[in-house]
C-alpha atoms as a PDB file:
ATOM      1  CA  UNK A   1      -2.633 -35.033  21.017  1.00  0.00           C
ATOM      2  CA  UNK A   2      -1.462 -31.680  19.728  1.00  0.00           C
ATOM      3  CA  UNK A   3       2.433 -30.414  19.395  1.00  0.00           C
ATOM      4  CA  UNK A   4       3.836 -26.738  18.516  1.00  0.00           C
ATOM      5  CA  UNK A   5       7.348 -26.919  16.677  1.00  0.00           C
ATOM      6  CA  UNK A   6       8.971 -23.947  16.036  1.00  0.00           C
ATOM      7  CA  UNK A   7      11.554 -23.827  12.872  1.00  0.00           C
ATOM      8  CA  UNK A   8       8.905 -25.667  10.898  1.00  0.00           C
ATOM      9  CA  UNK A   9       9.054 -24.873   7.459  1.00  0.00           C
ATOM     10  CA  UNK A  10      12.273 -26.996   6.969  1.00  0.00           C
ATOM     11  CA  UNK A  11      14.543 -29.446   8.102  1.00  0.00           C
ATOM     12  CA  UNK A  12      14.066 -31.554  11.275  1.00  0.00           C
ATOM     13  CA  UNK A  13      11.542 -29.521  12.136  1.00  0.00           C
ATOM     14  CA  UNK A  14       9.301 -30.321   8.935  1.00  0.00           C
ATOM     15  CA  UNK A  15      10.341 -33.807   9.394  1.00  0.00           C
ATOM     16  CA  UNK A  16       9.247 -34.208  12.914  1.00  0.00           C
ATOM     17  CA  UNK A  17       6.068 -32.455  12.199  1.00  0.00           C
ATOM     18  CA  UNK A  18       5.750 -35.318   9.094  1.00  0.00           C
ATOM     19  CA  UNK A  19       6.369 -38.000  11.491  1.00  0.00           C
ATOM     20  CA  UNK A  20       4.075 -37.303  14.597  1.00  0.00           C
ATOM     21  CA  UNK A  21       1.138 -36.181  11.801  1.00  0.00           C
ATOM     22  CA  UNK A  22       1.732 -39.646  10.928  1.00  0.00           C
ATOM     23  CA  UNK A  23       1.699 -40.810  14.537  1.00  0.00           C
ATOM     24  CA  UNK A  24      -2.008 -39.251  14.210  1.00  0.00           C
ATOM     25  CA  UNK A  25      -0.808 -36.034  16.296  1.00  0.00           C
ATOM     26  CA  UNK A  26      -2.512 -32.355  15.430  1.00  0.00           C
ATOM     27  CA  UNK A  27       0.254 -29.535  14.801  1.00  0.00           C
ATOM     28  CA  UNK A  28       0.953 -26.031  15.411  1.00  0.00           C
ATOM     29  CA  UNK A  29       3.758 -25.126  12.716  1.00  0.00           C
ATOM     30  CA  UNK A  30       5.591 -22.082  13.710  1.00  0.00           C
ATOM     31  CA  UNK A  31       8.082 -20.379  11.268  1.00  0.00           C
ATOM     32  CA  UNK A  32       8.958 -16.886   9.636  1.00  0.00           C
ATOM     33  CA  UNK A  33       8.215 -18.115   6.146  1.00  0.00           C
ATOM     34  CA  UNK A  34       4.797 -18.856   6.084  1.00  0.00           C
ATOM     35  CA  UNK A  35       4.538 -19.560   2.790  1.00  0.00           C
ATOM     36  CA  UNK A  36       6.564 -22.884   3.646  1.00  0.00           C
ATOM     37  CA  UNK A  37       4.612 -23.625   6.779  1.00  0.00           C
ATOM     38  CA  UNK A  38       1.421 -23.371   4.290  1.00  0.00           C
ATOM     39  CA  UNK A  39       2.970 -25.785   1.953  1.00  0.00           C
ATOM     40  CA  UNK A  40       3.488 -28.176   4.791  1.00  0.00           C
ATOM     41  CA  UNK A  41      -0.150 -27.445   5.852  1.00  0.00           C
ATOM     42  CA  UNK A  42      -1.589 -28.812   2.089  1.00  0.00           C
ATOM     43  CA  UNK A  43       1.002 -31.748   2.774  1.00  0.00           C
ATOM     44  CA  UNK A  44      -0.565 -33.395   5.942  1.00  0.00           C
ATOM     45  CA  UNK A  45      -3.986 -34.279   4.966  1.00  0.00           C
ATOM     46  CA  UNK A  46      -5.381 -36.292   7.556  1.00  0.00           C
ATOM     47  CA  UNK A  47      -4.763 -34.578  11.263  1.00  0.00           C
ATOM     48  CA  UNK A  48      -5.492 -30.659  12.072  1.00  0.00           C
ATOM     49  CA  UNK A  49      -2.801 -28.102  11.732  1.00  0.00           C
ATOM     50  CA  UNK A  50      -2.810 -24.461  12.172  1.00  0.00           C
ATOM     51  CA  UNK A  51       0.151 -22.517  10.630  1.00  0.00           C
ATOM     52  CA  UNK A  52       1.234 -19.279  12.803  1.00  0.00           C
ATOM     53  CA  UNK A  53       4.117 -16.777  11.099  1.00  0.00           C
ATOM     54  CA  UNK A  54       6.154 -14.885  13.346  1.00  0.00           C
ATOM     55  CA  UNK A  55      10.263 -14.531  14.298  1.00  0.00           C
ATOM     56  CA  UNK A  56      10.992 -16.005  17.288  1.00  0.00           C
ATOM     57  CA  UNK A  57      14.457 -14.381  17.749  1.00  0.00           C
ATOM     58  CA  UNK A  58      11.918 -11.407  18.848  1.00  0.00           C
ATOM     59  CA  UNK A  59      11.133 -11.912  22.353  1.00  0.00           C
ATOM     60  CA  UNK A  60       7.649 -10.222  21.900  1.00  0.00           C
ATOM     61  CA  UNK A  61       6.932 -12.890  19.222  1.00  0.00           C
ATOM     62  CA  UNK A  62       7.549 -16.021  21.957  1.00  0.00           C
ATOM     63  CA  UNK A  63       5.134 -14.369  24.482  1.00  0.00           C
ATOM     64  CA  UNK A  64       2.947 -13.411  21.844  1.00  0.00           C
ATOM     65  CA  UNK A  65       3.080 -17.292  20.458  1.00  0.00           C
ATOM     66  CA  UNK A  66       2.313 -18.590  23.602  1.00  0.00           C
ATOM     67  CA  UNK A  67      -0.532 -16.113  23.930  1.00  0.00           C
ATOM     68  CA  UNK A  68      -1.910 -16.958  20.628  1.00  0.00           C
ATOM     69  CA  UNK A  69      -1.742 -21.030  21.724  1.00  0.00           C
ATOM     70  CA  UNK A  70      -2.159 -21.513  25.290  1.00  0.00           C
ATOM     71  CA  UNK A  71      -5.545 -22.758  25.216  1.00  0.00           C
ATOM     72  CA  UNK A  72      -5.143 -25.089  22.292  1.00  0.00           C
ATOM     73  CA  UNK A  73      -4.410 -27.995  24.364  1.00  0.00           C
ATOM     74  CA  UNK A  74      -0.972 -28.355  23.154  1.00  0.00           C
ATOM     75  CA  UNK A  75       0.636 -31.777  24.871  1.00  0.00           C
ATOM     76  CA  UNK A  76       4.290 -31.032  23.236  1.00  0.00           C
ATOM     77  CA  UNK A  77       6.448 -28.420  23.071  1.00  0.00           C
ATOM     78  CA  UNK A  78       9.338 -28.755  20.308  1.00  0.00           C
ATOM     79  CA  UNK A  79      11.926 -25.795  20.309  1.00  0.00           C
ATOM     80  CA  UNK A  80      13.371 -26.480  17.445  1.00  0.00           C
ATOM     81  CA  UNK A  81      14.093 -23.190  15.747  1.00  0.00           C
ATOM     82  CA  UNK A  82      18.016 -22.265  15.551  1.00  0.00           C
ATOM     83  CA  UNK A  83      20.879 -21.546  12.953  1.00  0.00           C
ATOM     84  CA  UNK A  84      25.054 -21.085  12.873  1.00  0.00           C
ATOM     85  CA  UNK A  85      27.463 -19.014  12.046  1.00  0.00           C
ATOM     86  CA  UNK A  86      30.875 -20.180  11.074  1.00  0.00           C
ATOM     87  CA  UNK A  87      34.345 -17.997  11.106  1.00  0.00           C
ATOM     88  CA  UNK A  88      37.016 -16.645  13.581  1.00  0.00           C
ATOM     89  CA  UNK A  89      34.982 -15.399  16.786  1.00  0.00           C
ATOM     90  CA  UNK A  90      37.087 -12.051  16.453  1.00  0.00           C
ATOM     91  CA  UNK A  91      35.547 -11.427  12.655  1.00  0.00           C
ATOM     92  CA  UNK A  92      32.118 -12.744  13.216  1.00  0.00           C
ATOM     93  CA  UNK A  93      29.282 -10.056  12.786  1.00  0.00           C
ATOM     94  CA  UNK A  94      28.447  -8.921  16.111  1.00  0.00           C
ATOM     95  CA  UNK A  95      24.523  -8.402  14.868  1.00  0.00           C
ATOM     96  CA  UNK A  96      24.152 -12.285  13.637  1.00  0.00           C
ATOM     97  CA  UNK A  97      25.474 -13.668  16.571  1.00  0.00           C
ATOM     98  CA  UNK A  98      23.238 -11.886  18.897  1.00  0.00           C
ATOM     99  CA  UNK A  99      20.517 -12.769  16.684  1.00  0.00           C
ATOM    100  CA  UNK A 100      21.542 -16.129  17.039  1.00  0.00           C
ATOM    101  CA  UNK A 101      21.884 -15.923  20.841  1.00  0.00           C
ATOM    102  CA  UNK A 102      18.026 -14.811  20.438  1.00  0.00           C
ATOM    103  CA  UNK A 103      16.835 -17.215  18.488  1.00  0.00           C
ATOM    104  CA  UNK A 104      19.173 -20.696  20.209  1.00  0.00           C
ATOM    105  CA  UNK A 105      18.792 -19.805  23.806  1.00  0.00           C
ATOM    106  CA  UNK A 106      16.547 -16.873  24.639  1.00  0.00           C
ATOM    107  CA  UNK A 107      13.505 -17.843  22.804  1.00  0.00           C
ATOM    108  CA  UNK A 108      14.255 -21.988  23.568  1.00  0.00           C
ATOM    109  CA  UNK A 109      14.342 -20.319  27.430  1.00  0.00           C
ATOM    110  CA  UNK A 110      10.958 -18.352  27.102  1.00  0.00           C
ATOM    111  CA  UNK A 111       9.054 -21.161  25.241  1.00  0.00           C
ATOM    112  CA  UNK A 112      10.470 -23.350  27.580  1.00  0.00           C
ATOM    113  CA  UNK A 113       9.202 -21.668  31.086  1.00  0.00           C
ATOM    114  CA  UNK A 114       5.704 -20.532  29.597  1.00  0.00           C
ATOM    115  CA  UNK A 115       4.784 -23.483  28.433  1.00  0.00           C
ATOM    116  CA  UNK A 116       6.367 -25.953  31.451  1.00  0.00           C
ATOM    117  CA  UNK A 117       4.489 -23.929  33.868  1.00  0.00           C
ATOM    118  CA  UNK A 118       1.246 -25.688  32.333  1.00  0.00           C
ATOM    119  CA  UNK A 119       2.666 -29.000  31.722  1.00  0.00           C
ATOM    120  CA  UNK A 120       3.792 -28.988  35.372  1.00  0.00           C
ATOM    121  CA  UNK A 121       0.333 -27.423  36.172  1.00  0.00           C
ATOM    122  CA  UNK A 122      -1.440 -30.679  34.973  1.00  0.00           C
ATOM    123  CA  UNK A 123       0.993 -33.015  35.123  1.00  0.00           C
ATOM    124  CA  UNK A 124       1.692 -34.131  31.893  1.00  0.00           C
ATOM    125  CA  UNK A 125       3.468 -32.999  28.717  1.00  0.00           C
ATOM    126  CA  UNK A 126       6.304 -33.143  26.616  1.00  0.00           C
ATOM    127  CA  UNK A 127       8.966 -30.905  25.659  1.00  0.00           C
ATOM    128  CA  UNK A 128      11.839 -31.483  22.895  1.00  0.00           C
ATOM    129  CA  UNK A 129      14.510 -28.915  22.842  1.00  0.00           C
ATOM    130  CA  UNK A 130      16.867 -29.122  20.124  1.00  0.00           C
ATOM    131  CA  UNK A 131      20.219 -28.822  21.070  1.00  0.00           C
ATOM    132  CA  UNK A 132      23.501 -30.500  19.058  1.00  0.00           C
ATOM    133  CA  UNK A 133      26.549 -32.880  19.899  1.00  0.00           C
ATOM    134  CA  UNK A 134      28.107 -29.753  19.957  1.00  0.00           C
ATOM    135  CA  UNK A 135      26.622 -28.821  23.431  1.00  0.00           C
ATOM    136  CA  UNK A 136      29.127 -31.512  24.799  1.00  0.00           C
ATOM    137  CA  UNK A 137      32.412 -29.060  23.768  1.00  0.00           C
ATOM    138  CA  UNK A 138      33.670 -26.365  22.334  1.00  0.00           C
ATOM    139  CA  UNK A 139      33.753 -25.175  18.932  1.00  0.00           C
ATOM    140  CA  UNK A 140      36.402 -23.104  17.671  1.00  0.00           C
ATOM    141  CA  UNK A 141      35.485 -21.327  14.344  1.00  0.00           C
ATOM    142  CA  UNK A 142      31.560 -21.769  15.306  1.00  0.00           C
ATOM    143  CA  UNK A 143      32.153 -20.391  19.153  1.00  0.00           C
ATOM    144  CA  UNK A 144      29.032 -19.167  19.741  1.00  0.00           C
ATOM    145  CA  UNK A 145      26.513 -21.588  17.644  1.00  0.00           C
ATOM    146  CA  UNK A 146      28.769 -24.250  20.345  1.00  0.00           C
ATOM    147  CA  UNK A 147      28.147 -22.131  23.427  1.00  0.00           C
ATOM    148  CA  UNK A 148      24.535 -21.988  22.271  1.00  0.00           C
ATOM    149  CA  UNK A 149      24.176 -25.255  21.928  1.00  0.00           C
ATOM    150  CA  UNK A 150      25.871 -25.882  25.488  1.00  0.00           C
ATOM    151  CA  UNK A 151      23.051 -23.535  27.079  1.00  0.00           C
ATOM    152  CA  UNK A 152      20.488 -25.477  25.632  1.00  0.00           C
ATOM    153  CA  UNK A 153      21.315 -28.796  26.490  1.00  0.00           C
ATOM    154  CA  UNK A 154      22.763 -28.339  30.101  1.00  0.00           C
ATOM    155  CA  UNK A 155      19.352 -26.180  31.079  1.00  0.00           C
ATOM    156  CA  UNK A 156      17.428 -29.324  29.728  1.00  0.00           C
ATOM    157  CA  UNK A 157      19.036 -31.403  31.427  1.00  0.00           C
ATOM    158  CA  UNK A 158      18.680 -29.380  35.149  1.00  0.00           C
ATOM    159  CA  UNK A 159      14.957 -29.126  34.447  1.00  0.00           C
ATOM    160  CA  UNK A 160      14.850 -33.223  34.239  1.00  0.00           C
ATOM    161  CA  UNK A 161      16.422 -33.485  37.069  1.00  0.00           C
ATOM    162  CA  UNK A 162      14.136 -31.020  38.700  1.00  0.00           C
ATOM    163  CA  UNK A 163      11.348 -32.612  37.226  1.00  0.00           C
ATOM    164  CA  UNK A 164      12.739 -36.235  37.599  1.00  0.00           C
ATOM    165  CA  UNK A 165      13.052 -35.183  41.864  1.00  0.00           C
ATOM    166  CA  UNK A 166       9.479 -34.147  42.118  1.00  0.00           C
ATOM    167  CA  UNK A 167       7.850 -37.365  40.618  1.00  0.00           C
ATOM    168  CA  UNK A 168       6.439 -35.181  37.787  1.00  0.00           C
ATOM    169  CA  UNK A 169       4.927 -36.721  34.901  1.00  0.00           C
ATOM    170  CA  UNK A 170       6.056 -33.827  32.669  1.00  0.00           C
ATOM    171  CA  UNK A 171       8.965 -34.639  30.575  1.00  0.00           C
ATOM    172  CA  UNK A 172      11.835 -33.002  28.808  1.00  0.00           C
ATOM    173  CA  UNK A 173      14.552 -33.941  26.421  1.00  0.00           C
ATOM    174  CA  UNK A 174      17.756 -32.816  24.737  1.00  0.00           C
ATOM    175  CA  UNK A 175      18.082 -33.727  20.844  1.00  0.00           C
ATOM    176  CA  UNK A 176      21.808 -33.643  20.286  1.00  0.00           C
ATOM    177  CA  UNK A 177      22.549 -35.061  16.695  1.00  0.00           C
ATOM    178  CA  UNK A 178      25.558 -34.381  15.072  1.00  0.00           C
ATOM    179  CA  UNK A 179      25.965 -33.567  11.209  1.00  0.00           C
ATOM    180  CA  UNK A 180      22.207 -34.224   9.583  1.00  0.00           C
ATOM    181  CA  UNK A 181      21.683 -32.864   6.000  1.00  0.00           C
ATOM    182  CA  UNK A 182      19.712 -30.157   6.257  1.00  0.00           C
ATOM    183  CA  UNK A 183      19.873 -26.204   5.060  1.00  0.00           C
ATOM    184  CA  UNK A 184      21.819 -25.416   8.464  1.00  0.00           C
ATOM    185  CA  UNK A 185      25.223 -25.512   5.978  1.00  0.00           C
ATOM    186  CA  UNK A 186      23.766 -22.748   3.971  1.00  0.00           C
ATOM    187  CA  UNK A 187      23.209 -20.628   6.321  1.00  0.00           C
ATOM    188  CA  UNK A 188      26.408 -21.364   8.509  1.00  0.00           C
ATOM    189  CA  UNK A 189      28.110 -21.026   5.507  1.00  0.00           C
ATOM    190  CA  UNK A 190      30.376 -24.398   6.071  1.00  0.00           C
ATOM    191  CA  UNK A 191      30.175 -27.987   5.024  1.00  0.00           C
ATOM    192  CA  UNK A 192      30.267 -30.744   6.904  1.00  0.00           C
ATOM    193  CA  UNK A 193      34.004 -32.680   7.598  1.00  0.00           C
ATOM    194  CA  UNK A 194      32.058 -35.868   7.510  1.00  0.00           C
ATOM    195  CA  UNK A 195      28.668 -37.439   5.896  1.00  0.00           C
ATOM    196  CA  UNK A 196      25.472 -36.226   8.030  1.00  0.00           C
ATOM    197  CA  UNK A 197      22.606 -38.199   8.938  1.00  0.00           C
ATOM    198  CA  UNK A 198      19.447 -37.694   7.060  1.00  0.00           C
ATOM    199  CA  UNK A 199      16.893 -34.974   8.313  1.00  0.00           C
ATOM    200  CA  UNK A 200      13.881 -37.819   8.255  1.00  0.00           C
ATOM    201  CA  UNK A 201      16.083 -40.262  10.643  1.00  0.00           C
ATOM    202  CA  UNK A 202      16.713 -37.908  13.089  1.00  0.00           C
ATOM    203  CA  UNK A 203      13.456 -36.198  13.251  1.00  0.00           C
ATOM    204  CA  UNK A 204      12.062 -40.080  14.223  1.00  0.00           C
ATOM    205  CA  UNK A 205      14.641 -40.944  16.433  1.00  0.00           C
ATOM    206  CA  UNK A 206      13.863 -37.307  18.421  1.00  0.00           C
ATOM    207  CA  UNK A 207      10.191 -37.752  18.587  1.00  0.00           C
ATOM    208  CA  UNK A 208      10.476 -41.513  19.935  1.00  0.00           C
ATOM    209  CA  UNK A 209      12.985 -40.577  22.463  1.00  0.00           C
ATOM    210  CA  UNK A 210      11.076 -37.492  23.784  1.00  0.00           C
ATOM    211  CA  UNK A 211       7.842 -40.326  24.076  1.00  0.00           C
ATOM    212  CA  UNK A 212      10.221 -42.491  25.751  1.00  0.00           C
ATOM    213  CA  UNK A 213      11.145 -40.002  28.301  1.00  0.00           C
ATOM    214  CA  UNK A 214      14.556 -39.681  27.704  1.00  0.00           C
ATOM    215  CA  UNK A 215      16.735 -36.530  29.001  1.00  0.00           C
ATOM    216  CA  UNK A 216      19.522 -36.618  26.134  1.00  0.00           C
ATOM    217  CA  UNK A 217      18.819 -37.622  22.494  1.00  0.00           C
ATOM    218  CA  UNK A 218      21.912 -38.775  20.141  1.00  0.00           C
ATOM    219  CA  UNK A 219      20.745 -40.235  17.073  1.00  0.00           C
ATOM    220  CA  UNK A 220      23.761 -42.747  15.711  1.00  0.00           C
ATOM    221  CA  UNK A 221      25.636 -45.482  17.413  1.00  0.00           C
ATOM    222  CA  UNK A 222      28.797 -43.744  15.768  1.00  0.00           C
ATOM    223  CA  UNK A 223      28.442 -40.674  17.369  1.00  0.00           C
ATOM    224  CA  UNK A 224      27.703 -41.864  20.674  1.00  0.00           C
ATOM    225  CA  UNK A 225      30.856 -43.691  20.438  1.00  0.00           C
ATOM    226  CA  UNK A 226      32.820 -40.842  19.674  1.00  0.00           C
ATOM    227  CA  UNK A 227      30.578 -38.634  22.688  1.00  0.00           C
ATOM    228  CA  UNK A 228      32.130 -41.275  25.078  1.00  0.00           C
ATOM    229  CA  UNK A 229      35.482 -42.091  24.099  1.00  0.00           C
ATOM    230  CA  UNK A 230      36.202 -38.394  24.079  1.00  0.00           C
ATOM    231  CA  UNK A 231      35.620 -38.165  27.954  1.00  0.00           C
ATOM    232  CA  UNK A 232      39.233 -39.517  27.554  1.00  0.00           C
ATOM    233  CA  UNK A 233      40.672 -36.869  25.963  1.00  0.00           C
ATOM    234  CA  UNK A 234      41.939 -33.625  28.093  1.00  0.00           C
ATOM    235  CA  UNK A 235      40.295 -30.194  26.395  1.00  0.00           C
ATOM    236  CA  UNK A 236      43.308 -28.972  25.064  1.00  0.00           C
ATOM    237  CA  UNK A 237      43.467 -31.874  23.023  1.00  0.00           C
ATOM    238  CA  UNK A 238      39.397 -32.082  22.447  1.00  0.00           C
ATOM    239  CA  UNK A 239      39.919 -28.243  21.350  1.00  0.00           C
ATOM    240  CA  UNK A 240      42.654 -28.823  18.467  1.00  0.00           C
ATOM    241  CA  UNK A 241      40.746 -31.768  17.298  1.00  0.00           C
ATOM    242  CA  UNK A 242      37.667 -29.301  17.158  1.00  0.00           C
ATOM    243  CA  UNK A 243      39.103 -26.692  15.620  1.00  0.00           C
ATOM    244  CA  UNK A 244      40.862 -29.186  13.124  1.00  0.00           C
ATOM    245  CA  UNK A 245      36.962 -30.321  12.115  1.00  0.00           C
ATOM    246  CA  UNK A 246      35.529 -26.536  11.869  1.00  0.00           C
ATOM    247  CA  UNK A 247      38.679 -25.605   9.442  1.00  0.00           C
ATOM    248  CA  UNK A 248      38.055 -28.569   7.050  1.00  0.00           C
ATOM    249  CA  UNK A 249      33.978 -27.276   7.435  1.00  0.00           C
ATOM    250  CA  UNK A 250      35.138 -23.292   6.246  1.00  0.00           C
ATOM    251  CA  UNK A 251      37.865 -24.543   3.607  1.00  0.00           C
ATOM    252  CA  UNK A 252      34.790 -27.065   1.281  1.00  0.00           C
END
């Protein structure tokens, strides 16, 4: 069995690629700083791993990828590459956010089509899109990493169902942690209201839920508590509580 996860020189996405080499899986690593990939490469001794370095906020780079791996037999699909921006929407640079919008949705949307095509071609495959707990809402003071976020995990969800209608084999899933201690802070520029999970936790609790088949992800009985009892709360009042949490996150 053979996965490609994007955003792998750090985080979840080095984690997850840890966990399923350990699971006896072979690995595509796919980052900009291949000198981190390479690292990671040294690291996992015993299964085969091939380290490709290339940006995929550029959408040339995501066709390209798939280009460069489409024959490889790959069996999962993890689109795991993505980053934040925190501040008022009004003063937020223009240039990072589009980035962003490239790197959350547009290249999670290319991956996702190429590859699905081939999985629903043969009937079998995986594919792991990383989205947050902050694709349930809205995030004031982080508007578009939330709207990002949103994209990602409603479109995973319609291609499940899609999937789920046909009797396909193929399947998909959402990853939708909430805080997890990773270098996401650093380059938001925030810190987290509340204690995150660690990166190795969620990394396992994605990979066994994407093997299990299941359409939404949410490591943490706590959070899922707090995912359902908001469904009781009206958005104005899911909004101030939101925008309460991002203001403690830009004041640390």
């Amino acid at each position: 069995m053979k996965a490609l996860i994007t955003g792998a020189s750090s985080g979840i996405g080095r984690d997850m690629a840890r966990y399923l080499a350990q699971k006896g899986w072979d690995l595509i690593l796919v980052a900009r700083r291949e000198d981190r990939i390479r690292e990671l490469q040294k690291e996992l001794k015993n299964v085969d791993v091939r380290c490709i370095s290339l940006d995929v906020g550029r959408a040339e780079d995501c066709y390209r990828l798939y280009e460069l791996t489409k024959n490889d037999g790959v069996d999962m699909l993890v689109n795991n590459a993505g980053f934040g921006l925190a501040g008022e929407y009004v003063r937020a640079d223009l240039d990072t956010e589009l980035n962003m919008i490239d790197v959350n949705i547009k290249a999670v949307h290319i991956l996702t089509k190429l590859f699905l095509r081939d999985f629903v071609a043969r009937d079998r495959g995986f594919i792991l899109n990383v989205a947050s707990s902050a694709g349930f809402m809205a995030g004031p003071l982080l508007s578009t990493y939330y709207a990002t976020k949103n994209y990602v995990l409603r479109l995973t969800e319609a291609i499940y169902e899609e999937l789920r209608r046909k009797g396909s084999r193929v399947r998909i899933s959402a990853l939708c942690p909430g805080p997890v201690n990773t270098e996401f802070n650093k380059v938001a520029k925030v810190k987290f209201a509340i204690d995150g999970i660690s990166s190795e936790y969620c990394a396992k609790v994605a990979i066994d839920g994407t093997l299990q088949g299941k359409p939404v992800i949410i490591p943490g009985a706590l959070l899922k508590a707090g995912l359902f009892f908001r469904k009781f709360l009206s958005e104005k009042t899911m909004l101030k509580i939101a925008y309460g949490f991002q203001r403690r996150k830009n004041e640390r």
